[in-house]
PDB file of N, CA and C in Angstrom:
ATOM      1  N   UNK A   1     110.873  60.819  88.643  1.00  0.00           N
ATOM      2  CA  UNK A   1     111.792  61.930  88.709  1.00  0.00           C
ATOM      3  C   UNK A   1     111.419  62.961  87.654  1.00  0.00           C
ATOM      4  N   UNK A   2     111.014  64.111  88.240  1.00  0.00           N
ATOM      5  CA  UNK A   2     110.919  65.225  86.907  1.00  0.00           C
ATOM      6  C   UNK A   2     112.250  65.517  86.161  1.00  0.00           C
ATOM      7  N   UNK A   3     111.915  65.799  85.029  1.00  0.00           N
ATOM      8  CA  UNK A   3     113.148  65.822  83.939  1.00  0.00           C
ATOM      9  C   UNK A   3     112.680  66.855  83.085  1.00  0.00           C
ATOM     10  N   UNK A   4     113.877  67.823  83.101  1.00  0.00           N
ATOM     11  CA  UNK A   4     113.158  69.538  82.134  1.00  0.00           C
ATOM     12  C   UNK A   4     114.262  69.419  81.225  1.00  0.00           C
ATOM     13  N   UNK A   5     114.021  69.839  79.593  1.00  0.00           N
ATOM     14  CA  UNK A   5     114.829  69.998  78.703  1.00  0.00           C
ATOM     15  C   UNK A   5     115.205  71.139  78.903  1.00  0.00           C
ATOM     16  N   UNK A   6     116.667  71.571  78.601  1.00  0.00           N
ATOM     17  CA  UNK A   6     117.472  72.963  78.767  1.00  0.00           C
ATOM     18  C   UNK A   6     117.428  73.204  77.477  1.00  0.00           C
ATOM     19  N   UNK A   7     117.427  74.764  76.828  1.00  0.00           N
ATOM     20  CA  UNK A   7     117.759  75.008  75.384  1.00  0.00           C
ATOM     21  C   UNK A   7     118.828  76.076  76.020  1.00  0.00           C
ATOM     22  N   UNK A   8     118.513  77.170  76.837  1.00  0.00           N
ATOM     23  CA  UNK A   8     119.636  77.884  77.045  1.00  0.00           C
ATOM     24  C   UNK A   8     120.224  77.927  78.721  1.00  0.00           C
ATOM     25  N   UNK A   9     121.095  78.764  79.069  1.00  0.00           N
ATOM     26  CA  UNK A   9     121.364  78.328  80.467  1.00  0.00           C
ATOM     27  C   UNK A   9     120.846  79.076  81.339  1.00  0.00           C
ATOM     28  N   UNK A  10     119.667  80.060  80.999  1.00  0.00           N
ATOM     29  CA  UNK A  10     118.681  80.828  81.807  1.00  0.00           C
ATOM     30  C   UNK A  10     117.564  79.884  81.975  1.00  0.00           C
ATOM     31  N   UNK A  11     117.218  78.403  81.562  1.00  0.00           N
ATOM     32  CA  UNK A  11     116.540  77.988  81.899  1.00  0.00           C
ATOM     33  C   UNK A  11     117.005  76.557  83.021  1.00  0.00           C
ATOM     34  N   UNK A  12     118.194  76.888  83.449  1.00  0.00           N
ATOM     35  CA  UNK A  12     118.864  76.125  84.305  1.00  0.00           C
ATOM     36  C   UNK A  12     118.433  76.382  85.835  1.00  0.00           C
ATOM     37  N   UNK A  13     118.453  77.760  86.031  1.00  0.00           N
ATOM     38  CA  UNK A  13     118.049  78.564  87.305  1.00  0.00           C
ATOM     39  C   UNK A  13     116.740  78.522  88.128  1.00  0.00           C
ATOM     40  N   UNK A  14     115.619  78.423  87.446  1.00  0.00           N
ATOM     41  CA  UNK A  14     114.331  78.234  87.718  1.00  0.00           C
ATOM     42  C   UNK A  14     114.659  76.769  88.743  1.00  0.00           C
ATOM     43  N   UNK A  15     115.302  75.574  87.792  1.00  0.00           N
ATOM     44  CA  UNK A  15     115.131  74.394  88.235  1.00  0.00           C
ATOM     45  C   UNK A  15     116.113  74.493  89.639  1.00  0.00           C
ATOM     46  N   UNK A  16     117.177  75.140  89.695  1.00  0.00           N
ATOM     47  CA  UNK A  16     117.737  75.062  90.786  1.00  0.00           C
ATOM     48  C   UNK A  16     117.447  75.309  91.788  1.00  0.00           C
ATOM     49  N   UNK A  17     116.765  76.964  91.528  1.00  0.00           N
ATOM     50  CA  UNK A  17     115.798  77.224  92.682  1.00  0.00           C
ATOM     51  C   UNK A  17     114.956  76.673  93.198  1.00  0.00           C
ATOM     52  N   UNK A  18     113.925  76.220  92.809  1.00  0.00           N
ATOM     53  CA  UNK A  18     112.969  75.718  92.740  1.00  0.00           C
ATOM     54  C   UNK A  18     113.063  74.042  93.446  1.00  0.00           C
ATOM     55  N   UNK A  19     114.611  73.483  93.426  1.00  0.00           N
ATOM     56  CA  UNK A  19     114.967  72.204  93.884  1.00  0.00           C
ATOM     57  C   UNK A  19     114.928  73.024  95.608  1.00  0.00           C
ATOM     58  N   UNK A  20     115.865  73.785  95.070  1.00  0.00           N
ATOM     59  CA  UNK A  20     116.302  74.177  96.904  1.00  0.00           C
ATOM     60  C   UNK A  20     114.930  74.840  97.582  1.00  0.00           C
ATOM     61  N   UNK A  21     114.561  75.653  96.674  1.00  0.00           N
ATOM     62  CA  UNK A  21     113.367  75.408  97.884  1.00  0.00           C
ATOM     63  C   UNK A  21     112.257  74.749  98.430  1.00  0.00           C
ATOM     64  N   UNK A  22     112.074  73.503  97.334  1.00  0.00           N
ATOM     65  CA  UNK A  22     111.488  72.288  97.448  1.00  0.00           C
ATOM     66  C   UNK A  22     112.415  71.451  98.871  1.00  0.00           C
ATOM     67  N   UNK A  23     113.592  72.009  98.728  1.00  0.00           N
ATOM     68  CA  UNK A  23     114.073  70.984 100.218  1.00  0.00           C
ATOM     69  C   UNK A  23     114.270  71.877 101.111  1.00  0.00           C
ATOM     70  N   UNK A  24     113.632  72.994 101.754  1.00  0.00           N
ATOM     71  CA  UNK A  24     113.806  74.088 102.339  1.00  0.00           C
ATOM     72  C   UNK A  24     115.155  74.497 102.555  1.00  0.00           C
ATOM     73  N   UNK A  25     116.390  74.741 101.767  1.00  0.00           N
ATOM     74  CA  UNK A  25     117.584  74.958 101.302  1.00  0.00           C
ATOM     75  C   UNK A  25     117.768  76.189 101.551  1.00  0.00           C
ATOM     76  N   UNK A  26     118.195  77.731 102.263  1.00  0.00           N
ATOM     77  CA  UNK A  26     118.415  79.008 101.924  1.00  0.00           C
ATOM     78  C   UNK A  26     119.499  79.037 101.362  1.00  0.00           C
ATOM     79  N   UNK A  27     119.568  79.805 100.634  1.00  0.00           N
ATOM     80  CA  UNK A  27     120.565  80.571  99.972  1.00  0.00           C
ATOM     81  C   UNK A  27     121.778  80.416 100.277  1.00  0.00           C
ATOM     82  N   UNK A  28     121.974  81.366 101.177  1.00  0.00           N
ATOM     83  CA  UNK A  28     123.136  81.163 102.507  1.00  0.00           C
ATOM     84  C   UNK A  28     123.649  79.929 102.640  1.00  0.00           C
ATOM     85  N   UNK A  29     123.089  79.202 103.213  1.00  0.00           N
ATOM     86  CA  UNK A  29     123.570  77.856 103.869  1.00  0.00           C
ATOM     87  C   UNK A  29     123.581  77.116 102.515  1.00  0.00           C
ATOM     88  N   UNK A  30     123.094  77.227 101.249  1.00  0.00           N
ATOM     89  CA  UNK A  30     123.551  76.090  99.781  1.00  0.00           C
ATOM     90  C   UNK A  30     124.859  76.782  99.255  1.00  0.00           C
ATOM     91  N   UNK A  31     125.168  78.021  99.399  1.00  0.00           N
ATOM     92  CA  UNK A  31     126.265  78.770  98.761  1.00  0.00           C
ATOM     93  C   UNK A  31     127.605  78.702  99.659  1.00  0.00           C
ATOM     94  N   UNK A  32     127.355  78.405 101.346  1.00  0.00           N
ATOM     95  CA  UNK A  32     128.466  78.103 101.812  1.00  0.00           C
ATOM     96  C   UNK A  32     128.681  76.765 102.069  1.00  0.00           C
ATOM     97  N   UNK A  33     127.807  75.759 101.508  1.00  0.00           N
ATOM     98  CA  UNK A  33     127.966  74.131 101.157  1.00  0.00           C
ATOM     99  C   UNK A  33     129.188  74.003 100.147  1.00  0.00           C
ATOM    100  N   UNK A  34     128.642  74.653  99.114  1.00  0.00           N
ATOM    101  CA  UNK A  34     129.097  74.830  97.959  1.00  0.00           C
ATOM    102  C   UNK A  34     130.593  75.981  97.769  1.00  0.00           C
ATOM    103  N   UNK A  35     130.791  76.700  98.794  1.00  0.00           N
ATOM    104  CA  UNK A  35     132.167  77.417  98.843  1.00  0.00           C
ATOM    105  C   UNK A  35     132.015  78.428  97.787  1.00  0.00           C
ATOM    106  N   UNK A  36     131.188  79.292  97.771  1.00  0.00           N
ATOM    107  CA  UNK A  36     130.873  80.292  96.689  1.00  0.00           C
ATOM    108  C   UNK A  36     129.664  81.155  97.485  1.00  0.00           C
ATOM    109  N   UNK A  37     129.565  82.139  97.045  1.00  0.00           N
ATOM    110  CA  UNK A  37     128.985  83.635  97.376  1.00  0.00           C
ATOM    111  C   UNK A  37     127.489  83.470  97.257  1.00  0.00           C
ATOM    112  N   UNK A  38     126.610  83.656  97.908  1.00  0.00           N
ATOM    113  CA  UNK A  38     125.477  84.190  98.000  1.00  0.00           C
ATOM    114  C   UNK A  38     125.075  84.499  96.569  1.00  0.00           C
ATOM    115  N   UNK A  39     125.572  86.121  96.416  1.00  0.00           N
ATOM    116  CA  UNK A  39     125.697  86.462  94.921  1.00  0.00           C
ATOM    117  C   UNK A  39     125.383  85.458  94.025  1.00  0.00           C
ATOM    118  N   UNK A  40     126.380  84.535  93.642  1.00  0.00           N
ATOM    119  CA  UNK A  40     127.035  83.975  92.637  1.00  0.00           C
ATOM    120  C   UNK A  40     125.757  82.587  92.540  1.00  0.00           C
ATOM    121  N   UNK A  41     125.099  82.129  93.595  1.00  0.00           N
ATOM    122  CA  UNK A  41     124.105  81.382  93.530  1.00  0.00           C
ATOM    123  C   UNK A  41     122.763  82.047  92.912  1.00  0.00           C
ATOM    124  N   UNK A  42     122.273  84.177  93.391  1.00  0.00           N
ATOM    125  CA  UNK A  42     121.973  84.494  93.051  1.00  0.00           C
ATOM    126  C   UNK A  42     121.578  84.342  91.227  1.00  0.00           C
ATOM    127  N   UNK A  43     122.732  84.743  90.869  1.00  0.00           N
ATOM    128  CA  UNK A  43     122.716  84.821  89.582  1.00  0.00           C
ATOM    129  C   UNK A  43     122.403  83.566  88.727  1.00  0.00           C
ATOM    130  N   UNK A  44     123.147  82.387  89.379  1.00  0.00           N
ATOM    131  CA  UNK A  44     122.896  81.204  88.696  1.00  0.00           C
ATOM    132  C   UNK A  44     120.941  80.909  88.987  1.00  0.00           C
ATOM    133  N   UNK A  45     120.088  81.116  89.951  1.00  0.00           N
ATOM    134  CA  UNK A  45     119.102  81.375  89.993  1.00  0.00           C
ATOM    135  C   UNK A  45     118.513  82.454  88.774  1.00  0.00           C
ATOM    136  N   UNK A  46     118.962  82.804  88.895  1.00  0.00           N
ATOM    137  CA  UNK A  46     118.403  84.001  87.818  1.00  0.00           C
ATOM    138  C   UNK A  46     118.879  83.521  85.983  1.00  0.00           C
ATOM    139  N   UNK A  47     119.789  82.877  86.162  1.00  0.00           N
ATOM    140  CA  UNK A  47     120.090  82.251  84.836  1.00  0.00           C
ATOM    141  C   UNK A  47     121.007  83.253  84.152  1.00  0.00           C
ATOM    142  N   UNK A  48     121.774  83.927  85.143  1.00  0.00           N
ATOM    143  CA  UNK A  48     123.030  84.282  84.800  1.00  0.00           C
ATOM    144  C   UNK A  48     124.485  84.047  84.379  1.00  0.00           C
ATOM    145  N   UNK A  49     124.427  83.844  83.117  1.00  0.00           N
ATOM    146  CA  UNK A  49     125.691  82.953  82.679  1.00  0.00           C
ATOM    147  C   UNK A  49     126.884  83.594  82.495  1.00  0.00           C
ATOM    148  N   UNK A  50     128.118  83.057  82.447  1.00  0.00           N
ATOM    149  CA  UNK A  50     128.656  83.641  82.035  1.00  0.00           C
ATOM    150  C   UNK A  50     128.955  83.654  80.737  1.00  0.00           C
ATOM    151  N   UNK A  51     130.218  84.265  80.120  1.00  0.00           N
ATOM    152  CA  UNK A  51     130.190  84.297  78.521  1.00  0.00           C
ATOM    153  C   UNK A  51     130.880  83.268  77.926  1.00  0.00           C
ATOM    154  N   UNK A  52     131.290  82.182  78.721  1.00  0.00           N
ATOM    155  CA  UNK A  52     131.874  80.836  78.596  1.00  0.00           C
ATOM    156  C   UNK A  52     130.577  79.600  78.650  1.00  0.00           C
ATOM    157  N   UNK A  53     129.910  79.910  79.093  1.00  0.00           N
ATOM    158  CA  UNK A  53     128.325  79.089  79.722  1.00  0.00           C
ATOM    159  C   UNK A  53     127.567  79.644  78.352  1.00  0.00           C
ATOM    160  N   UNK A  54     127.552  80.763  77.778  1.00  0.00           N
ATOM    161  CA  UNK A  54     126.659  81.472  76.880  1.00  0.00           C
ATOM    162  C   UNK A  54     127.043  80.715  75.655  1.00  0.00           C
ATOM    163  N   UNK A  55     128.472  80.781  75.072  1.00  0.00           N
ATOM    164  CA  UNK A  55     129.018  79.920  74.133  1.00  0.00           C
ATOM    165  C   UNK A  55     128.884  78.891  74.452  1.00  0.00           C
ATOM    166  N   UNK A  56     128.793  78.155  75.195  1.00  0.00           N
ATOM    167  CA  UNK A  56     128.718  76.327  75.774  1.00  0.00           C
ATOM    168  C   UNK A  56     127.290  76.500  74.752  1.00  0.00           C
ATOM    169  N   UNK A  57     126.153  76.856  75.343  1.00  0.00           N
ATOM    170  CA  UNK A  57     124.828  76.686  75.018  1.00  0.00           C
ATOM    171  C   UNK A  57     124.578  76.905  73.657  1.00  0.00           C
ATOM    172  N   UNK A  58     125.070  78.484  72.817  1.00  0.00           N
ATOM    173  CA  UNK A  58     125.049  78.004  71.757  1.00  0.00           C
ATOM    174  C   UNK A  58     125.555  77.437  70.904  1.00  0.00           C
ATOM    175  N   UNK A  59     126.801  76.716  71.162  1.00  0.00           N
ATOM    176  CA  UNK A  59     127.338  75.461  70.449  1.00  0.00           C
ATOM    177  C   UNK A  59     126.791  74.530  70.465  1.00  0.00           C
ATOM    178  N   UNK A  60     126.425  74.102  71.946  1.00  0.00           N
ATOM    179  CA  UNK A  60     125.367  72.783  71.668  1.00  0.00           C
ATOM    180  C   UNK A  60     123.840  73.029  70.640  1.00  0.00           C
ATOM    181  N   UNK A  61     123.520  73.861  70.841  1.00  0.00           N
ATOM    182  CA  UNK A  61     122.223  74.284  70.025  1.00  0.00           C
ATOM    183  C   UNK A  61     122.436  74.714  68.629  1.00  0.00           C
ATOM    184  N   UNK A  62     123.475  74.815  68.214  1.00  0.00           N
ATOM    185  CA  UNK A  62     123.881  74.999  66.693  1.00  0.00           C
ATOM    186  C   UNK A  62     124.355  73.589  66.227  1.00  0.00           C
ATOM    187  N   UNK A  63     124.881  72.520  67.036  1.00  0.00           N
ATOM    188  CA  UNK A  63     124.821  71.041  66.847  1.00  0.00           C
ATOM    189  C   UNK A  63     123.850  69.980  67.120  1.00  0.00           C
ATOM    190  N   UNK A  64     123.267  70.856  67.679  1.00  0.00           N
ATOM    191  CA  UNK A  64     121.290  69.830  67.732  1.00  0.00           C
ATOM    192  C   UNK A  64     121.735  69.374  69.078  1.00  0.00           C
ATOM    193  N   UNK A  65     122.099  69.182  69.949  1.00  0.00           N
ATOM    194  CA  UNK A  65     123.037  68.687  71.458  1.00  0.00           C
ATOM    195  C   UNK A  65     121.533  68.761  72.005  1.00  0.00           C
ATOM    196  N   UNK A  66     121.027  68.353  72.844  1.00  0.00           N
ATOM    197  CA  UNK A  66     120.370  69.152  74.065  1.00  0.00           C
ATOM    198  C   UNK A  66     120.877  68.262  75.181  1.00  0.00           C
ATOM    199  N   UNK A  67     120.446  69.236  76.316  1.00  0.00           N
ATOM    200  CA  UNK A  67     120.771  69.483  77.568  1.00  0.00           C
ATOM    201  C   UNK A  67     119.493  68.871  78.495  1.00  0.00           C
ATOM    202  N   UNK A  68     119.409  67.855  79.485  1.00  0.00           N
ATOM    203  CA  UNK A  68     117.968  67.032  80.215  1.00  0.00           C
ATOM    204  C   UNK A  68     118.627  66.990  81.595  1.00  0.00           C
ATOM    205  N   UNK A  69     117.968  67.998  82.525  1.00  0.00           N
ATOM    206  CA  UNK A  69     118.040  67.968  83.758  1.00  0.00           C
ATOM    207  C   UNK A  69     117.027  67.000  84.556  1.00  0.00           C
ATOM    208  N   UNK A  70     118.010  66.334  85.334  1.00  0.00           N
ATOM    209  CA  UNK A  70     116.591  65.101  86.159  1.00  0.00           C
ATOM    210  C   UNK A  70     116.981  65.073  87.333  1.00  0.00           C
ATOM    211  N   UNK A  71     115.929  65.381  88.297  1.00  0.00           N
ATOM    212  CA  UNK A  71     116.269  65.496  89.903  1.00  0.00           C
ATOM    213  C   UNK A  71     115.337  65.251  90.511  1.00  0.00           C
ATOM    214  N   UNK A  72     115.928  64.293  91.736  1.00  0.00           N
ATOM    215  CA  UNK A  72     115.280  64.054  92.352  1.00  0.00           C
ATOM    216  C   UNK A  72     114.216  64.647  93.056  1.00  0.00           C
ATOM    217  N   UNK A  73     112.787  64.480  93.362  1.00  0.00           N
ATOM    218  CA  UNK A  73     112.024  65.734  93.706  1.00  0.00           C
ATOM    219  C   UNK A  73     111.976  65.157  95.464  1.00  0.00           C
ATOM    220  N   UNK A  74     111.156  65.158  96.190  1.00  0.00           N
ATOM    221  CA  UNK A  74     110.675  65.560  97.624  1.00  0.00           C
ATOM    222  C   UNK A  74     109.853  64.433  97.507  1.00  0.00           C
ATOM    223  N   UNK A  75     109.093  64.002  96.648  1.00  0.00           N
ATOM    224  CA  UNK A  75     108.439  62.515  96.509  1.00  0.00           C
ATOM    225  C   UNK A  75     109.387  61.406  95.925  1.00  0.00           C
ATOM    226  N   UNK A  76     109.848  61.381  95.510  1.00  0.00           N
ATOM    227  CA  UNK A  76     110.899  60.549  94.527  1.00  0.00           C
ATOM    228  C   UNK A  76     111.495  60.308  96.005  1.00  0.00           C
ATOM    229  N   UNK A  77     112.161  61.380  96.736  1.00  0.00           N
ATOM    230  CA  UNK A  77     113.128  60.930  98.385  1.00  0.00           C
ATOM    231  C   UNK A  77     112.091  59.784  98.901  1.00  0.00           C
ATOM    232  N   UNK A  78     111.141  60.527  99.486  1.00  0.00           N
ATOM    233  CA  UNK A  78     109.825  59.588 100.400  1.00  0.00           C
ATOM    234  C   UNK A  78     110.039  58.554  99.777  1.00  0.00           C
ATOM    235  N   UNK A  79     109.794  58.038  98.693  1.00  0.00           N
ATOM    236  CA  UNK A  79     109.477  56.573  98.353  1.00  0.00           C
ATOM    237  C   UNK A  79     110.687  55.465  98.175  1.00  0.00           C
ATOM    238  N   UNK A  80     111.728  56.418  97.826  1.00  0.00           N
ATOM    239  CA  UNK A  80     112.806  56.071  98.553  1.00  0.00           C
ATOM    240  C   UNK A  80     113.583  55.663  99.883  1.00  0.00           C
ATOM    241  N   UNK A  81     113.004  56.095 100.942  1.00  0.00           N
ATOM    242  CA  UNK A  81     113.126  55.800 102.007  1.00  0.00           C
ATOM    243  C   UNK A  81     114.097  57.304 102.733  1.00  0.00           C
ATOM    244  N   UNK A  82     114.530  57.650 101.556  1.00  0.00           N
ATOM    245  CA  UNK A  82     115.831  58.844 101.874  1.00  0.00           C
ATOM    246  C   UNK A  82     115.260  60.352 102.369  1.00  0.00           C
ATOM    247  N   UNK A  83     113.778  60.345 102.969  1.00  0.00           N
ATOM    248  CA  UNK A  83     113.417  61.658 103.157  1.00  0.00           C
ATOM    249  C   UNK A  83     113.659  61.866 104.881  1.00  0.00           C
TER     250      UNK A  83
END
């Protein structure tokens, strides 16, 4: 399973994207899974935080905290049986 360290929450977005379109996911159809706007997936792609998400991050990073995203990739499914 790949696993990326977060320091801020613009580096959250890359990985999200990058999941969904590893599972051929559009936009559209993950944002009305999820009951939220096109837009609003936009931005979280883009590593658009808000100013509640902005303080989250640097609190944890002024307390040494970090943040380890791990997801399942497109090979990790296959060998699983779950693809």
């Amino acid at each position: 399973m790949p696993t990326v360290q977060v320091r801020k929450f613009r580096d959250i977005g890359p990985v999200i994207k990058a999941v969904r379109e590893s599972r051929a996911v559009r936009q559209e159809d993950l944002a009305e899974q999820l009951a939220f706007s096109r837009d609003y997936l936009i931005d979280l792609e883009r590593g658009r935080g808000s100013l509640y998400v902005t303080r989250l991050f640097r609190t944890l990073n002024e307390l040494g905290i970090t943040v380890t995203l791990t997801y399942q990739s497109r090979d990790d499914e296959a060998s699983d049986g779950n693809a």
